[in-house]
C-alpha atoms as a PDB file:
ATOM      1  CA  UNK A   1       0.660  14.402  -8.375  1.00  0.00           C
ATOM      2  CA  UNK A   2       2.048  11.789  -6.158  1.00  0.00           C
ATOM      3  CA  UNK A   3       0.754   8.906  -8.530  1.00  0.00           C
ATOM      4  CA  UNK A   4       2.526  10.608 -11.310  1.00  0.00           C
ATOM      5  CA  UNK A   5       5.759  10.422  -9.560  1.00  0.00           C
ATOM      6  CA  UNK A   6       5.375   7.360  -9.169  1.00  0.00           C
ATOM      7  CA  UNK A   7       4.839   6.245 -12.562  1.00  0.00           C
ATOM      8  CA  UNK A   8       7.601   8.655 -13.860  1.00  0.00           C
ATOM      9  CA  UNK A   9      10.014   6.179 -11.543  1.00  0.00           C
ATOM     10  CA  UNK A  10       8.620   2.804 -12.698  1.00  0.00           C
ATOM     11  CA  UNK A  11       9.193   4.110 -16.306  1.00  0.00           C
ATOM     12  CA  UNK A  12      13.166   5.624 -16.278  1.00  0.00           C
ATOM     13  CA  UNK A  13      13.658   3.505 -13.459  1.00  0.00           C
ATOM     14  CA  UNK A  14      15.807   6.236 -11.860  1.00  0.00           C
ATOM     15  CA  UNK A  15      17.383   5.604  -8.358  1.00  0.00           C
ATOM     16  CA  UNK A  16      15.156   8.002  -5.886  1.00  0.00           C
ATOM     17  CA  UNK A  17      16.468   8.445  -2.014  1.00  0.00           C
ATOM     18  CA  UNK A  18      14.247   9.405   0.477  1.00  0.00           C
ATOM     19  CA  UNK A  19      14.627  12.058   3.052  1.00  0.00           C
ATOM     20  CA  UNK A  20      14.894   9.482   5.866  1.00  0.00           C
ATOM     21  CA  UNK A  21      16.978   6.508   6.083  1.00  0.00           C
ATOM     22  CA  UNK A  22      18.946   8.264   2.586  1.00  0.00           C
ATOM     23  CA  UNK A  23      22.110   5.543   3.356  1.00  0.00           C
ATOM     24  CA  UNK A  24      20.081   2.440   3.605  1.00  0.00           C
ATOM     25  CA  UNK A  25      16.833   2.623   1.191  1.00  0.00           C
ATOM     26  CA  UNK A  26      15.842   4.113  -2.091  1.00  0.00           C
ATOM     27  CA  UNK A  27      13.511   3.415  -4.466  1.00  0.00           C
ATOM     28  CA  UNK A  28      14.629   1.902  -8.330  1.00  0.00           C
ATOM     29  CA  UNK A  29      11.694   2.012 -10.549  1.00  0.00           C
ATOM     30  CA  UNK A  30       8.782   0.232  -8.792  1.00  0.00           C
ATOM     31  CA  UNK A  31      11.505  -1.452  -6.706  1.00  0.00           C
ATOM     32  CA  UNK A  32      11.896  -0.555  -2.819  1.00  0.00           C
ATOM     33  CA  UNK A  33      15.573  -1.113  -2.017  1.00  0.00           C
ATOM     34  CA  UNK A  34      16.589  -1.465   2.047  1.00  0.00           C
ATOM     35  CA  UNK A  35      20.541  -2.289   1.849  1.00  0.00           C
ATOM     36  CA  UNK A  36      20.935  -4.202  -0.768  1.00  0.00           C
ATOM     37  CA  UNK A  37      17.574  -6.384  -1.150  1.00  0.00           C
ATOM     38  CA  UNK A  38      14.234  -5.752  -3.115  1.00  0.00           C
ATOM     39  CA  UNK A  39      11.859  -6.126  -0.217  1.00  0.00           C
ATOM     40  CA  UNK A  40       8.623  -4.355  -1.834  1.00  0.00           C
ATOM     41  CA  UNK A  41       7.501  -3.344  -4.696  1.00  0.00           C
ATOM     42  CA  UNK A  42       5.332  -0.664  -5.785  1.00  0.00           C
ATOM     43  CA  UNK A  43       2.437  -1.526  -7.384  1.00  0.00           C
ATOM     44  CA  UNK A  44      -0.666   1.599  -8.219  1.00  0.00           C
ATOM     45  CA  UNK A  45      -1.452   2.585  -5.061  1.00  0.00           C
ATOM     46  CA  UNK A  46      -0.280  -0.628  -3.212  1.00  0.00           C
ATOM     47  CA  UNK A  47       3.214  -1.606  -1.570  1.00  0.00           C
ATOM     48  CA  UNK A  48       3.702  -5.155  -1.675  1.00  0.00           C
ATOM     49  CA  UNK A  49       5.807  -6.406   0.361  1.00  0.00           C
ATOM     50  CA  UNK A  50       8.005  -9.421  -0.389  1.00  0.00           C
ATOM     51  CA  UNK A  51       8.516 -11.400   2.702  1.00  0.00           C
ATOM     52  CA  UNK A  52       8.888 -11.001   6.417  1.00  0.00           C
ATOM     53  CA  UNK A  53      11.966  -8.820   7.569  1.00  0.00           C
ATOM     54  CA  UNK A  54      14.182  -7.516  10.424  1.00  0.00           C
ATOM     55  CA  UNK A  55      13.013  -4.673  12.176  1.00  0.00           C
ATOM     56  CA  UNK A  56      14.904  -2.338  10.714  1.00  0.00           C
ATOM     57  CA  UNK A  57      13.839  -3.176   7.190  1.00  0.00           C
ATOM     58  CA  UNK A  58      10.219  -3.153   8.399  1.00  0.00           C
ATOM     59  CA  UNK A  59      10.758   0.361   9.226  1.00  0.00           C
ATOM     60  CA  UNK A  60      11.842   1.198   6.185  1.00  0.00           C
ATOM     61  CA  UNK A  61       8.909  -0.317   4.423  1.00  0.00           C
ATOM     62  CA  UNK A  62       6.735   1.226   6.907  1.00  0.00           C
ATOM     63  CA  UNK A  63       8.181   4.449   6.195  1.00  0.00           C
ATOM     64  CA  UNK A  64       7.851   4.037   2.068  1.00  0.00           C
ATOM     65  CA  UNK A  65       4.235   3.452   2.531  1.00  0.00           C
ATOM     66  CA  UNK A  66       3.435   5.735   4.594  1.00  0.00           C
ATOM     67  CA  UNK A  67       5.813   8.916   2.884  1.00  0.00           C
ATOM     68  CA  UNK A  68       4.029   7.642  -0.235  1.00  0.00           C
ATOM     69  CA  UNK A  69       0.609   7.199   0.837  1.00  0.00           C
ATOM     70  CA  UNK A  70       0.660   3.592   0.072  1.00  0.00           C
ATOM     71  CA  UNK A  71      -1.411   1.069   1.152  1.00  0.00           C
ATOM     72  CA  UNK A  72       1.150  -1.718   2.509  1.00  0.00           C
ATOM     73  CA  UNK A  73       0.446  -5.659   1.228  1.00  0.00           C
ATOM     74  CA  UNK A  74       2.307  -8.257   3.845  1.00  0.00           C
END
């Protein structure tokens, strides 16, 4: 069910919030969003990350991955 979700976002690319962080990061389509960067992307099962990041950020990504059951690329 979760996979489906997923590909339901990457194809109306709809703006998703999460129930954590809801101010600072959201998901658009396959993109992960923390302020106003791209700093993964989802990818299948994988969450690539693009780049190294402040802390904050990190925790963000962190938290994507692991409310999605994603496997996190660095």
């Amino acid at each position: 069910m979760l996979y489906l979700l997923i590909i339901n976002l990457q194809k109306t690319k709809q703006m998703r919030t999460l129930p954590k962080y809801k101010q600072n990061l959201r998901i658009q389509g396959n993109n992960v969003w923390s302020y106003t960067t791209i700093v993964a992307k989802i990818d299948g099962y994988n969450l690539n990350q693009l780049g190294y990041w402040s802390m904050t950020t990190q925790k963000h990504i962190n938290y994507v991955a692991n409310y999605m059951n994603l496997n996190l690329i660095k």
